[in-house]
C-alpha atoms as a PDB file:
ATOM      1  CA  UNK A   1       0.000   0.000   0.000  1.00  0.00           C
ATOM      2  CA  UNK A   2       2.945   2.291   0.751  1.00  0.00           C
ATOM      3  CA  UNK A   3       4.344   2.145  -2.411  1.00  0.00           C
ATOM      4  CA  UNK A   4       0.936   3.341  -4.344  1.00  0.00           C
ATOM      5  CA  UNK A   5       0.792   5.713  -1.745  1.00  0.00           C
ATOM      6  CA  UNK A   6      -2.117   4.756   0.403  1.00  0.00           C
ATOM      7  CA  UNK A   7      -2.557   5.127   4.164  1.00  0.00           C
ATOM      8  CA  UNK A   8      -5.569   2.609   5.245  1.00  0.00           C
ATOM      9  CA  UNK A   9      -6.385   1.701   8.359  1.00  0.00           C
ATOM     10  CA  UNK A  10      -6.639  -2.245   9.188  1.00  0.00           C
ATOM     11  CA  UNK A  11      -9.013  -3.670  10.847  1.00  0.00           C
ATOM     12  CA  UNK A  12      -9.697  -7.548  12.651  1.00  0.00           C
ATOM     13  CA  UNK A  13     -13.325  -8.557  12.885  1.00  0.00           C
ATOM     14  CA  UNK A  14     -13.337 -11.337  15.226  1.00  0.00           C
ATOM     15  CA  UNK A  15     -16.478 -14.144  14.153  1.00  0.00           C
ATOM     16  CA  UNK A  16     -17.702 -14.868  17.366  1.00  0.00           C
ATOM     17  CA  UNK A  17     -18.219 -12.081  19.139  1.00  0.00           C
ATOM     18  CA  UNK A  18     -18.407 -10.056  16.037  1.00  0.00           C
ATOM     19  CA  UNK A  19     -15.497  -8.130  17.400  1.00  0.00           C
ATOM     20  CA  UNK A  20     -14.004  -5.128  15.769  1.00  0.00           C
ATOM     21  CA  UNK A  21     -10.134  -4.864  16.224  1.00  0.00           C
ATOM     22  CA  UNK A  22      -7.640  -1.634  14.937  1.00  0.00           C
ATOM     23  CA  UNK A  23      -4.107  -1.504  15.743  1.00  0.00           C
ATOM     24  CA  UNK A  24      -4.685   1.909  17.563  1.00  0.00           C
ATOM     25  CA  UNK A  25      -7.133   0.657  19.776  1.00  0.00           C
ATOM     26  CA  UNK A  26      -6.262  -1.883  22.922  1.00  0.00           C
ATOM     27  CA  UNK A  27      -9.877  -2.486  23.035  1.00  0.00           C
ATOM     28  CA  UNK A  28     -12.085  -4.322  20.790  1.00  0.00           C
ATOM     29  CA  UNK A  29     -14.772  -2.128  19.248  1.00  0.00           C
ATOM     30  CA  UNK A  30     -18.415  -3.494  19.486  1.00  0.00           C
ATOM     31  CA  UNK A  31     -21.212  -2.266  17.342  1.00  0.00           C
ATOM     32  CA  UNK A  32     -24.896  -3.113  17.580  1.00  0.00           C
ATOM     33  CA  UNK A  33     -25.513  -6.401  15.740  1.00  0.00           C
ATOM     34  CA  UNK A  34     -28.378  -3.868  13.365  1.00  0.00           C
ATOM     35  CA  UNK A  35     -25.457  -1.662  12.844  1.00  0.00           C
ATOM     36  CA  UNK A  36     -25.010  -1.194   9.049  1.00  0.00           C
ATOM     37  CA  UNK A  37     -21.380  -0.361   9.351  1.00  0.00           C
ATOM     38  CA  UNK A  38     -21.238  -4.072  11.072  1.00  0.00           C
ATOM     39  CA  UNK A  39     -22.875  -5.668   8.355  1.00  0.00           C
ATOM     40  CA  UNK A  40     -20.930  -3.760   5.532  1.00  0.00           C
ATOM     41  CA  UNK A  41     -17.508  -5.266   7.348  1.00  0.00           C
ATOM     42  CA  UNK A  42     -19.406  -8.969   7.974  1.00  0.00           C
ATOM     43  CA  UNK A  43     -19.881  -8.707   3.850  1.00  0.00           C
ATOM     44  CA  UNK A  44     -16.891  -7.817   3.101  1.00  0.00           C
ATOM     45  CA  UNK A  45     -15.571 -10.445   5.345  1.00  0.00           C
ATOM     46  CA  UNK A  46     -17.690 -13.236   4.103  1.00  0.00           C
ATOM     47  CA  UNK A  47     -16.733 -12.207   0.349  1.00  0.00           C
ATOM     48  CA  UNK A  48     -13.057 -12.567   0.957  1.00  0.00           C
ATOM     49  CA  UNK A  49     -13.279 -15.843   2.574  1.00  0.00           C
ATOM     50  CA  UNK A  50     -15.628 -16.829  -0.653  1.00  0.00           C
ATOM     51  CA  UNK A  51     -12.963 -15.511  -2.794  1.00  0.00           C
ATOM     52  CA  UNK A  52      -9.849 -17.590  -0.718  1.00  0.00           C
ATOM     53  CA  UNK A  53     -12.000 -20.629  -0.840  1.00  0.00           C
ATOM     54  CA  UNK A  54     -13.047 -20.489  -4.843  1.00  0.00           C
ATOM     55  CA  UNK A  55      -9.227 -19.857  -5.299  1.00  0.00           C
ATOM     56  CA  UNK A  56      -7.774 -22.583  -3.490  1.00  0.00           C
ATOM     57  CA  UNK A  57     -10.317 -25.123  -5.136  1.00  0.00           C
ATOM     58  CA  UNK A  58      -8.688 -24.174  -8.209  1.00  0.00           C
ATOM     59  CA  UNK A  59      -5.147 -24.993  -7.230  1.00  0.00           C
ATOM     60  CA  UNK A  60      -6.061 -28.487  -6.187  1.00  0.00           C
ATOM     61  CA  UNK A  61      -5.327 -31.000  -9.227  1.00  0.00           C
END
């Protein structure tokens, strides 16, 4: 990301608890399970593990 220039912040979301972690927070931050900012991060979530599974099915011979 550095080298295109891009400062994003990174964020954990932990499934159980549906957890929000940031590496400037000791604290895990906790949003209302209606929360649409919550959602928006569970879909993005759940589309990259979609996307790491569909790949890796590929690979195998």
């Amino acid at each position: 990301m550095k080298l295109l220039g891009l400062e994003l912040p990174i964020i954990a979301l932990a499934k159980r608890e549906e957890e929000i972690y940031t590496l400037k927070s000791k604290f895990p931050i906790k949003l209302p399970k209606i929360s649409p900012t919550l959602k928006l991060i569970q879909k993005i979530r759940n589309e990259a593990h979609r996307f790491a599974i569909n790949y890796q099915r590929l690979l195998r011979p």
